[in-house]
Protein backbone atom coordinates (compact mmCIF):
# COMPACT_ATOMS: atom_id res chain seq x y z
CA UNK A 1 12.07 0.49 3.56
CA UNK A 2 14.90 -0.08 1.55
CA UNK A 3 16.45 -2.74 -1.03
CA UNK A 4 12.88 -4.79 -1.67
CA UNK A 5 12.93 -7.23 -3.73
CA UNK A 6 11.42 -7.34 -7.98
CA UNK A 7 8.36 -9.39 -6.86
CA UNK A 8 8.28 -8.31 -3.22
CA UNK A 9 4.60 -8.01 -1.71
CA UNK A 10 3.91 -4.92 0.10
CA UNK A 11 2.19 -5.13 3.42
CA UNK A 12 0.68 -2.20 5.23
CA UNK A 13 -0.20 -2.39 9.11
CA UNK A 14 -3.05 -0.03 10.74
CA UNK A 15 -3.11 0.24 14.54
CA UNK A 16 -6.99 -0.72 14.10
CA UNK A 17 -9.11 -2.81 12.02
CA UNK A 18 -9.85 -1.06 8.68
CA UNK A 19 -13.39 -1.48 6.70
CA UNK A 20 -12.00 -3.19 4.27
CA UNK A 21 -14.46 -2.03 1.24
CA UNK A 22 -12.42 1.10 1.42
CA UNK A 23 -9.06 -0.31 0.35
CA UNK A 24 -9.37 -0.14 -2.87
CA UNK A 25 -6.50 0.03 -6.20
CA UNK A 26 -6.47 0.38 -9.72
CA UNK A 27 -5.50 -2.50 -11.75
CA UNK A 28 -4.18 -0.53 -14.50
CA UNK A 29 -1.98 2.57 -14.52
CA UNK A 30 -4.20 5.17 -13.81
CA UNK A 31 -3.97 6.51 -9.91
CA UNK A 32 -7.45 5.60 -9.18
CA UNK A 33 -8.26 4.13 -5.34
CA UNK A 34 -7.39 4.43 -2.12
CA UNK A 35 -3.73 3.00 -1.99
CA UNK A 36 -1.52 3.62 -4.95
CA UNK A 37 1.88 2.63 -6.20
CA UNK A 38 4.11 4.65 -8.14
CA UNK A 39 7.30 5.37 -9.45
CA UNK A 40 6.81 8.72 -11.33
CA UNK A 41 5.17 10.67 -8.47
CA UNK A 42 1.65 9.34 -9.07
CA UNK A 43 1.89 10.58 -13.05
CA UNK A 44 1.07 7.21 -13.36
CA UNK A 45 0.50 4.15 -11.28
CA UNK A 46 1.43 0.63 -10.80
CA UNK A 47 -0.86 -1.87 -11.52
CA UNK A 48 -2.05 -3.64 -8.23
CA UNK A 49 -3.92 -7.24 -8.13
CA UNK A 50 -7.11 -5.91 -6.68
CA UNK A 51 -8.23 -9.53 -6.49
CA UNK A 52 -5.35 -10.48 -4.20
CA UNK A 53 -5.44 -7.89 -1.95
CA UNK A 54 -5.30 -9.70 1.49
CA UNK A 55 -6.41 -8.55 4.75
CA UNK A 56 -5.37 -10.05 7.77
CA UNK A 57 -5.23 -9.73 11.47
CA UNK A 58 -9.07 -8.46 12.12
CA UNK A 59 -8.11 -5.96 8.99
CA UNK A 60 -5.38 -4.74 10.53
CA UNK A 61 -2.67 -5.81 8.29
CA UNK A 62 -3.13 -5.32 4.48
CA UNK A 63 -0.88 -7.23 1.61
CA UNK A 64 -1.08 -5.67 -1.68
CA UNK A 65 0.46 -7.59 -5.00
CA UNK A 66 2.01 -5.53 -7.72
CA UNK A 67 0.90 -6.94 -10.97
CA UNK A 68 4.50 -7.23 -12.53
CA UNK A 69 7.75 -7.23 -10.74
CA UNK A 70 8.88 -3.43 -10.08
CA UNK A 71 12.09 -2.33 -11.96
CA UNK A 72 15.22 -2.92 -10.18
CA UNK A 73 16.77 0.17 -8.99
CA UNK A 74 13.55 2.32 -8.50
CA UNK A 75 12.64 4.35 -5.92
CA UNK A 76 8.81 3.60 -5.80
CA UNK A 77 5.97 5.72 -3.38
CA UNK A 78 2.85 3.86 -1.70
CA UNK A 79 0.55 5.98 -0.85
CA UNK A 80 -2.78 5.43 1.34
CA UNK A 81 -5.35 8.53 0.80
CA UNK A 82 -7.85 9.44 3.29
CA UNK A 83 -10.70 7.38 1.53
CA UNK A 84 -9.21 4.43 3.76
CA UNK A 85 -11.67 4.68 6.87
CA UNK A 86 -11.66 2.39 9.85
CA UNK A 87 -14.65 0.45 10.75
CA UNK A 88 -16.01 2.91 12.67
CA UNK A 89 -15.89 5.26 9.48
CA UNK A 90 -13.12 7.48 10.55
CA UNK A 91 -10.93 8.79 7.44
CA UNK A 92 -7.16 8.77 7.77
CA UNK A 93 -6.68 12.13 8.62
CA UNK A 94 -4.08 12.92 5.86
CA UNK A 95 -2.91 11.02 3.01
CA UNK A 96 -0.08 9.24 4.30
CA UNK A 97 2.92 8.20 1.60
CA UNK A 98 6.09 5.15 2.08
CA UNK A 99 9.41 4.85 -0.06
CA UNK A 100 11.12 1.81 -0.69
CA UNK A 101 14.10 1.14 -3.35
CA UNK A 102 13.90 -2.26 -5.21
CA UNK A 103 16.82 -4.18 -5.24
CA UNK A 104 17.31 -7.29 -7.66
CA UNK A 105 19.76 -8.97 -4.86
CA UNK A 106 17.69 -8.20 -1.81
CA UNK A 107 14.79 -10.86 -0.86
CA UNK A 108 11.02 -10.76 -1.98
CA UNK A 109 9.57 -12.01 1.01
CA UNK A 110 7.45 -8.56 1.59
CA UNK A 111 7.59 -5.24 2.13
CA UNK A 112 6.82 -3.74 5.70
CA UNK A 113 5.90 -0.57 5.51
CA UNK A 114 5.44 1.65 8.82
CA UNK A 115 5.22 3.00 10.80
CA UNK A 116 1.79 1.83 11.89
CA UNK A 117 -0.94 4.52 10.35
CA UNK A 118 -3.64 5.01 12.06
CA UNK A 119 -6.83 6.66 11.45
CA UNK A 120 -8.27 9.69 13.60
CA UNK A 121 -10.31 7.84 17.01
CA UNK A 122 -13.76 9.06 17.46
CA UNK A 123 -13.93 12.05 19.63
């Protein structure tokens, strides 16, 4: 995704419902959880609302809140590691990583980002 917004949300879609105990983030700048925001190459993180971390659509579709608006003209990395499991307890079977640019003229509505990721199905 490019040219999100300062306060944009970002919202992550799975192509099945997610156990939603193992979407977790760190609410200070340490890269601690399962989905992490970063601008530095996950040196450090981005603080993430853990409290407002929304799932939706029989856990399919996840909306995370930075804690502070993101710095206009970074390129910023979202990353979901394999300790996000579906509900059947399947890991993702590779840590899967998103870039988006933030833009102080383009909307904060939310950021999509996709393509769908989808854990491994059970054999």
């Amino acid at each position: 995704a490019v040219d999100q917004g300062q306060s944009t949300m970002i919202i992550v879609t799975f192509s099945e419902a997610i156990d939603n105990s193992t979407v977790t983030v760190a609410s200070d700048t340490t890269c601690a959880g399962s989905v992490l925001l970063s601008k530095d190459g996950f040196v450090s993180c981005v603080p993430l609302n853990g409290s407002s971390v929304k799932a939706e659509t029989n856990n399919t579709k996840f909306t995370f809140d930075p804690a502070s608006d993101l710095t206009n003209g970074a390129t910023y990395s979202l990353k979901l590691t394999t300790a996000v499991k579906d509900s059947a307890g399947n890991a993702l079977a590779a840590d899967q990583t998103s870039f988006f640019t933030v833009s102080a003229s383009a909307s904060a509505s939310g950021c999509r980002l996709g393509p769908s990721l989808s854990p491994p199905t059970s054999p």
